[in-house]
C-alpha atoms as a PDB file:
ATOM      1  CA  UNK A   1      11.360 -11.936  15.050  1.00  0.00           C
ATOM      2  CA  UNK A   2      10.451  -8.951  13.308  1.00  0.00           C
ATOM      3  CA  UNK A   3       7.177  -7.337  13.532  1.00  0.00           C
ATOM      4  CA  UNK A   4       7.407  -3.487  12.064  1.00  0.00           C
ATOM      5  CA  UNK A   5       9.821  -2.311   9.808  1.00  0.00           C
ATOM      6  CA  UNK A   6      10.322   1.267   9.022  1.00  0.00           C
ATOM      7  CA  UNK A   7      11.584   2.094   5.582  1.00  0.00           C
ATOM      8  CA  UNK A   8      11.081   5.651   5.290  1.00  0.00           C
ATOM      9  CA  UNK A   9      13.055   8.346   3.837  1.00  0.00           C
ATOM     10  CA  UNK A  10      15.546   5.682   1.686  1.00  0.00           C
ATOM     11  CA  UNK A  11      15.090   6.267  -1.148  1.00  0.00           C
ATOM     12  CA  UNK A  12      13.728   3.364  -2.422  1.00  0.00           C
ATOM     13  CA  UNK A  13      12.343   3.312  -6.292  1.00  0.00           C
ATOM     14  CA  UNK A  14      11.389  -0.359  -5.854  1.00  0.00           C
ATOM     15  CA  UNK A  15       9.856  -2.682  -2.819  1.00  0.00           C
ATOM     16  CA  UNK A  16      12.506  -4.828  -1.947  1.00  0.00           C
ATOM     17  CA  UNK A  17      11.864  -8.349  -2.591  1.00  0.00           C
ATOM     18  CA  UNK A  18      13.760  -9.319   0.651  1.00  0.00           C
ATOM     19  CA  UNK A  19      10.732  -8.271   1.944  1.00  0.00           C
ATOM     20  CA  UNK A  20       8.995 -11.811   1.599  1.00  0.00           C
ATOM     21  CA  UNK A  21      11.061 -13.050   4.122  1.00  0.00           C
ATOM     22  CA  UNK A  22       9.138 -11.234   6.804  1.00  0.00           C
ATOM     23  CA  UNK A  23       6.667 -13.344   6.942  1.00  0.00           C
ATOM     24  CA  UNK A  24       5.328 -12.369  10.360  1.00  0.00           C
ATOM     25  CA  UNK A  25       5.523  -8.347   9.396  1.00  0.00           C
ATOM     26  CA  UNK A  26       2.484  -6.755  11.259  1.00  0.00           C
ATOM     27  CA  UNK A  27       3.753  -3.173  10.079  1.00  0.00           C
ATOM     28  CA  UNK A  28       5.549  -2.133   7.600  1.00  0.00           C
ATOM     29  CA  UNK A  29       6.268   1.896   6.721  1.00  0.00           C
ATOM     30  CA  UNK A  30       7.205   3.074   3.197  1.00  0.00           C
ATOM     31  CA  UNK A  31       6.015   6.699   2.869  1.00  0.00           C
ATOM     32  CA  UNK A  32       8.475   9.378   1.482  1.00  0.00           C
ATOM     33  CA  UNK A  33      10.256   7.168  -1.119  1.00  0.00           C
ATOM     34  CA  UNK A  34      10.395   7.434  -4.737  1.00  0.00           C
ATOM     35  CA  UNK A  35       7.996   3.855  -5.240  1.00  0.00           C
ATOM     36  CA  UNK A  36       5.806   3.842  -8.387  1.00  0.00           C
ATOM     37  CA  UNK A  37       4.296   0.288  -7.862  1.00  0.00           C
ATOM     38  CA  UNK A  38       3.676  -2.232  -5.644  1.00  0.00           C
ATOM     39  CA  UNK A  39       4.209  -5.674  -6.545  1.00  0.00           C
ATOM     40  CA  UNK A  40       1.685  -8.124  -6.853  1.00  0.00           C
ATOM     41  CA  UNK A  41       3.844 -10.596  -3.858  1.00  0.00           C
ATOM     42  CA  UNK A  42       2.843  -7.850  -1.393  1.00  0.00           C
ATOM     43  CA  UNK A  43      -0.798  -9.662  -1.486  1.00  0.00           C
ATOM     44  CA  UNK A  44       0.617 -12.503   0.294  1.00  0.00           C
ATOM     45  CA  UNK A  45       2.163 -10.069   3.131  1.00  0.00           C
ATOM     46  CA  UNK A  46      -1.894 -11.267   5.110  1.00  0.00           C
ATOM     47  CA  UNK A  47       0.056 -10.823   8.278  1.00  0.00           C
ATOM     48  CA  UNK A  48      -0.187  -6.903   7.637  1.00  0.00           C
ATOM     49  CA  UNK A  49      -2.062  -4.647   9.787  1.00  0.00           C
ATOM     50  CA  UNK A  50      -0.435  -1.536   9.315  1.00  0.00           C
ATOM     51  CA  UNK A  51       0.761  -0.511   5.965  1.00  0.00           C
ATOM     52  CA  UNK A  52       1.800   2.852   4.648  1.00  0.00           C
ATOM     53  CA  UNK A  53       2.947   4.204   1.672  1.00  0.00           C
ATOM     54  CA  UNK A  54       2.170   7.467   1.365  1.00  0.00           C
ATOM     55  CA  UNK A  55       4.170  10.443  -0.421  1.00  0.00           C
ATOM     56  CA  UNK A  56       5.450   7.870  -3.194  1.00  0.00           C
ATOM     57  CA  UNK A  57       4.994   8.507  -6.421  1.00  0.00           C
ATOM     58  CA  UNK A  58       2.868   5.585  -7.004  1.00  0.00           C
ATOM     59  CA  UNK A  59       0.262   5.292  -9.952  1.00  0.00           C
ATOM     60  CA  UNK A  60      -2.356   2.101 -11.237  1.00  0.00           C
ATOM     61  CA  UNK A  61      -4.218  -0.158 -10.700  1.00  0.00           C
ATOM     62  CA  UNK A  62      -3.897  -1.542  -6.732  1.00  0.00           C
ATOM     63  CA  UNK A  63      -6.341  -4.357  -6.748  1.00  0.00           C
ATOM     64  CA  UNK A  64      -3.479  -6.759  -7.489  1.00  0.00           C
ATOM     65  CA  UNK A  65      -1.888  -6.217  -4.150  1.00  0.00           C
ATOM     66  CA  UNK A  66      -4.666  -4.881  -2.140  1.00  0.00           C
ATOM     67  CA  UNK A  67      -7.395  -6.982  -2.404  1.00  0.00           C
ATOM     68  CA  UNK A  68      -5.707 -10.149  -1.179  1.00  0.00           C
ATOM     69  CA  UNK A  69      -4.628  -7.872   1.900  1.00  0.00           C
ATOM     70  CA  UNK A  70      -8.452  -6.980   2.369  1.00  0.00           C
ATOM     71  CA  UNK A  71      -9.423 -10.430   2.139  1.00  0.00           C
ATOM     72  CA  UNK A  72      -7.294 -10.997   4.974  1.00  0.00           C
ATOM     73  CA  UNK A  73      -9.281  -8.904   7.169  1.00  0.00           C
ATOM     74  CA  UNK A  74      -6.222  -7.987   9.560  1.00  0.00           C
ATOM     75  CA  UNK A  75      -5.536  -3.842   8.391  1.00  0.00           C
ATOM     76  CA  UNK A  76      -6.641  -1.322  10.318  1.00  0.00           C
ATOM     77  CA  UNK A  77      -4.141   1.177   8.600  1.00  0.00           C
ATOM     78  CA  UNK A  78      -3.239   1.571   5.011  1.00  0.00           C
ATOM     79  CA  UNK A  79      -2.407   4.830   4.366  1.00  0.00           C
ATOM     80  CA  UNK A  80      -1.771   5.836   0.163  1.00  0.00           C
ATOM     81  CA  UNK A  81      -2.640   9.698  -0.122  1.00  0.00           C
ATOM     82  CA  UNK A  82      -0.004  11.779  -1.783  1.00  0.00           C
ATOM     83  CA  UNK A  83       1.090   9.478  -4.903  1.00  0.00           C
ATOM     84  CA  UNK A  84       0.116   9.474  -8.633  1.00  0.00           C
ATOM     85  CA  UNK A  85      -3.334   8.384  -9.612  1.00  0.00           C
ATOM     86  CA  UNK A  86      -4.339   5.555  -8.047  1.00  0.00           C
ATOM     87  CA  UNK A  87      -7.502   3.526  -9.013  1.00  0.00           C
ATOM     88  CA  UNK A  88      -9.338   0.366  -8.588  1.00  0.00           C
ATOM     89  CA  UNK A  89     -11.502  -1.949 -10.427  1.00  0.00           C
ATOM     90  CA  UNK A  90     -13.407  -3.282  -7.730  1.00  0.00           C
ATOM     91  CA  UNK A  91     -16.287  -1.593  -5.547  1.00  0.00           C
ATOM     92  CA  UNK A  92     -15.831  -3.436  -2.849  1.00  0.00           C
ATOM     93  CA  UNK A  93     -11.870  -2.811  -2.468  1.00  0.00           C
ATOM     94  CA  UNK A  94     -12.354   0.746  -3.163  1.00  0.00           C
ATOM     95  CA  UNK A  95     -14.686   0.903  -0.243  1.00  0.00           C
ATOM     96  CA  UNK A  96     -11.936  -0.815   1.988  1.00  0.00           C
ATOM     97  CA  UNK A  97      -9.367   1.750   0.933  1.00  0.00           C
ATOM     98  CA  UNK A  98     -11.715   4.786   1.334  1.00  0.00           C
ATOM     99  CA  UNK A  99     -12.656   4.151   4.821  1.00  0.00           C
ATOM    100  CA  UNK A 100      -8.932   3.369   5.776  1.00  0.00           C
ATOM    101  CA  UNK A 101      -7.259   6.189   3.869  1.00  0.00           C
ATOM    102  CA  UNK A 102     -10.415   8.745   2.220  1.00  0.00           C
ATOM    103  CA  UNK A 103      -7.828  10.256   0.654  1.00  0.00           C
ATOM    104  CA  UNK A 104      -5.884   7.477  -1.307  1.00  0.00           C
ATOM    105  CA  UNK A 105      -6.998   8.684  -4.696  1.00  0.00           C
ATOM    106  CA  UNK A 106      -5.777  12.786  -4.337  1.00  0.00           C
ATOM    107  CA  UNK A 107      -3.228  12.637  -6.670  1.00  0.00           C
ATOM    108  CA  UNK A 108      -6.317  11.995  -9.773  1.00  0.00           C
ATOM    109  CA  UNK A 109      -6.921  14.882 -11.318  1.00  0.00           C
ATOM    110  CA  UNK A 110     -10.486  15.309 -11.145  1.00  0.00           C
ATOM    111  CA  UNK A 111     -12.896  15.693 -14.265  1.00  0.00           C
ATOM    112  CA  UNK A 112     -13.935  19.739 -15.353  1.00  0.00           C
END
């Protein structure tokens, strides 16, 4: 059984949706690819603990995708600095992501 997979440096411009079929995936590294989203599936990836996707190129709206993973209450890594502008609707999930990552959101350009 497979418990971390390491998918960095690929290439990647899209999350596999093999991916699903790792159901007991405790880790899972994507940094240093050329992802701009995360699909909304990922949510259901609750075995998570570890899950990293920094240096993408990603931009939106996570809420989708993260907050089912927060409601799991199994991460104590999520890493997302060095993408596009990220943001969240939520307070609550934005919390979550700050104190895992407090630098998820660098890639906004910030108001003058």
């Amino acid at each position: 059984m497979v418990y971390s997979l390491d998918l960095n440096w690929p290439g990647l411009s899209d999350v596999p949706s093999q991916l699903d079929l790792f159901a007991h995936l405790s880790q899972l590294r994507m940094q240093f690819n050329g992802l701009t989203s995360v699909p909304s599936w990922m949510g259901q990836m609750t075995g998570l603990t570890l899950f990293d996707l920094s240096c993408n190129s990603l931009r939106g709206n996570v809420a989708p995708w993260a907050m089912p993973l927060r409601n799991a209450g199994k991460f104590t890594s999520l890493q997302l600095r060095n993408n596009g502008c990220l943001t969240d609707t939520g307070e609550a999930t934005n919390t979550w992501i700050s104190a895992l990552d407090p630098l998820w959101q660098n890639g906004c350009t910030p108001y003058v």
